[in-house]
Protein backbone atom coordinates (compact mmCIF):
# COMPACT_ATOMS: atom_id res chain seq x y z
CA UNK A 1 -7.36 7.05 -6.16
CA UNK A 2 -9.98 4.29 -5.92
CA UNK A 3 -9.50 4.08 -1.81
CA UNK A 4 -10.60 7.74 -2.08
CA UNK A 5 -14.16 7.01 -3.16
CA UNK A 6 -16.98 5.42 -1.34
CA UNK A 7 -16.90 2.07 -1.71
CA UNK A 8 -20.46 2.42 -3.63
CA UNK A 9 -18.46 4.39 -6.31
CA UNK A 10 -15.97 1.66 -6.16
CA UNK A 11 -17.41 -0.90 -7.00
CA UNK A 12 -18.78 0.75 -10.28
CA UNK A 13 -15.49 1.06 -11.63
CA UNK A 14 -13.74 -1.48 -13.25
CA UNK A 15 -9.64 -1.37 -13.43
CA UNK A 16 -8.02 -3.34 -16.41
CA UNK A 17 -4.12 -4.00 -16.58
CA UNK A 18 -2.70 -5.17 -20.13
CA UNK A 19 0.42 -6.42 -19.74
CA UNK A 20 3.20 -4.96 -22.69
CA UNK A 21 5.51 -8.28 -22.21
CA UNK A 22 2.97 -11.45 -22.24
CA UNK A 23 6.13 -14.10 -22.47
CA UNK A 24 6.85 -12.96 -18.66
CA UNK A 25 3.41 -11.58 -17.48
CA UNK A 26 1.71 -14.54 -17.78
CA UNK A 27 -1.89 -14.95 -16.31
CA UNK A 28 -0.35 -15.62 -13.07
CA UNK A 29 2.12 -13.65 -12.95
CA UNK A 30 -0.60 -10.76 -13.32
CA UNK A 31 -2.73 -11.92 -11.18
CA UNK A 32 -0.36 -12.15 -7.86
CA UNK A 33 1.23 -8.72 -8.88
CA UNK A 34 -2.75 -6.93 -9.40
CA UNK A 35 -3.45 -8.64 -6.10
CA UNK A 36 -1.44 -6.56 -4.34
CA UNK A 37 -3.36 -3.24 -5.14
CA UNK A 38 -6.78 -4.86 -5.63
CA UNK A 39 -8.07 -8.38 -6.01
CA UNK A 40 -10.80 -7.04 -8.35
CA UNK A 41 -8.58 -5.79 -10.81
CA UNK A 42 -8.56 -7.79 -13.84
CA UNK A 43 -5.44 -8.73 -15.59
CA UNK A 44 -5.09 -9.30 -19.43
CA UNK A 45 -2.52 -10.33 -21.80
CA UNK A 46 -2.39 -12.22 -25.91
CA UNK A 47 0.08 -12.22 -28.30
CA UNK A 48 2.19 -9.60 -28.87
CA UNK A 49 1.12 -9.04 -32.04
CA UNK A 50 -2.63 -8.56 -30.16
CA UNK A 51 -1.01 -5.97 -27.52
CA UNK A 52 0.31 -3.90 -30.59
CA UNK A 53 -2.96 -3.89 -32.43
CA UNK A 54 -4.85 -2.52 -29.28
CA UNK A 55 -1.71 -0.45 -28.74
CA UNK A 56 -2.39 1.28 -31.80
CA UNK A 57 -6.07 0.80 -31.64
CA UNK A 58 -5.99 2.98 -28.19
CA UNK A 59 -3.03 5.57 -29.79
CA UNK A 60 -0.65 4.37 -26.63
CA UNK A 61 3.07 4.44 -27.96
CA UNK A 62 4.34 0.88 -28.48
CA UNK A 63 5.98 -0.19 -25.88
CA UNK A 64 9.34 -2.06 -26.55
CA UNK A 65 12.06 -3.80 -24.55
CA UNK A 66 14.99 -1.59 -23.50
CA UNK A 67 18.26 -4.25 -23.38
CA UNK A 68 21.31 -3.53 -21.16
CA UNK A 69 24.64 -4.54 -21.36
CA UNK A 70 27.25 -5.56 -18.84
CA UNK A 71 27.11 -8.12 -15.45
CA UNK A 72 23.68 -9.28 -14.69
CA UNK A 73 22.35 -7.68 -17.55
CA UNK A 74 18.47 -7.60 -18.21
CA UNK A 75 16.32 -5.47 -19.90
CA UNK A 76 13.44 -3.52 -18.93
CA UNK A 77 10.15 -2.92 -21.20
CA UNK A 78 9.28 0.39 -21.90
CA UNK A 79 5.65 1.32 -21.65
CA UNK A 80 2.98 4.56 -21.89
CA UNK A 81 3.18 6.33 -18.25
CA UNK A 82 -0.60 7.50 -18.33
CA UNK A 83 -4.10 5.76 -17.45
CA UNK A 84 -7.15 5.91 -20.24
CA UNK A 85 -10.23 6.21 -18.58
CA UNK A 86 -13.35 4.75 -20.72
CA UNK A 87 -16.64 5.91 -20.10
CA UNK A 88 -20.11 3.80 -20.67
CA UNK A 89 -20.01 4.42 -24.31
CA UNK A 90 -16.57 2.59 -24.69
CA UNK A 91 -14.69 5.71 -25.54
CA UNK A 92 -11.38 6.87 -23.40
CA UNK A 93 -12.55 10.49 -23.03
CA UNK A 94 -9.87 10.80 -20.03
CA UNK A 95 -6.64 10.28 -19.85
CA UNK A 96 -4.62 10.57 -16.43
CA UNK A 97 -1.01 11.22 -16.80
CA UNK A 98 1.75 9.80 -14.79
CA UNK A 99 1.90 12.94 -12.90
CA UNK A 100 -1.79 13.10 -11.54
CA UNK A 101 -1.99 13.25 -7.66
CA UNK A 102 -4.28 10.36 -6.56
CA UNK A 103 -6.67 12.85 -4.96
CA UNK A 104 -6.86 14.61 -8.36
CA UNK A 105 -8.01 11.54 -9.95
CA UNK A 106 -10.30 10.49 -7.53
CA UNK A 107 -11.79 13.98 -8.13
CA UNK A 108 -11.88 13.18 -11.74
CA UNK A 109 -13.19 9.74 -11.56
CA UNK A 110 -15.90 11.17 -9.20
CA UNK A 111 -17.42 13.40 -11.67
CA UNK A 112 -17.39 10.94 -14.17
CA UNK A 113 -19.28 8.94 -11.64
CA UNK A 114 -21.74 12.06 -11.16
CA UNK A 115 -22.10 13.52 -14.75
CA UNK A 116 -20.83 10.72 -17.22
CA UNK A 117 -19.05 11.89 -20.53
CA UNK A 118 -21.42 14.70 -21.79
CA UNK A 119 -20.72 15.08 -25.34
CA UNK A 120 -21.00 19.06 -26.75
């Protein structure tokens, strides 16, 4: 969505990642895998018990670790499949859904760009 906009709108956006598993996403680890979309992406991470408080804080599901059984076994961690969207005043007013089409939220962020969050 972000290679969609001018790069003037770009750059006034700011993309956070907060990693649900910080004992294997550690600050590293985030930053190689964020590099690969965008190296001004910034990658965060605490305790767990800090992920679940701004888990809740946000209203994102916990996310939890999904174990399998059987040869090579591993687990994968289960996480919210959407994007909040915070505007100037530090609220999320938006929130993209998994199934947005990049163009769609390019359109989106654009607007927000344009208008801001009007409250009614």
């Amino acid at each position: 969505a972000l290679q969609r906009l001018p790069k003037k709108q770009r750059h006034q956006i700011n993309v956070d990642f907060i990693t649900t598993h910080p004992d294997r996403d550690t600050p590293s680890v985030i930053r190689v895998w964020l590099n690969h979309f965008d190296t001004s992406f910034i990658g965060l991470t605490g305790t767990i018990e800090q992920i679940r408080q701004t888990e809740a804080a946000t209203g994102i599901p916990l996310s939890f670790a999904e174990h399998t059984s059987g040869p090579g076994a591993s687990y994968a961690v289960v996480h919210a499949g959407y994007i909040l969207v915070y505007t100037q005043d530090n609220l999320a007013h938006v929130e993209f859904p998994a199934e947005i089409s990049p163009s769609q939220e390019a359109q989106d962020l654009r607007t927000l760009l344009r208008h801001g969050w009007q409250h009614t």
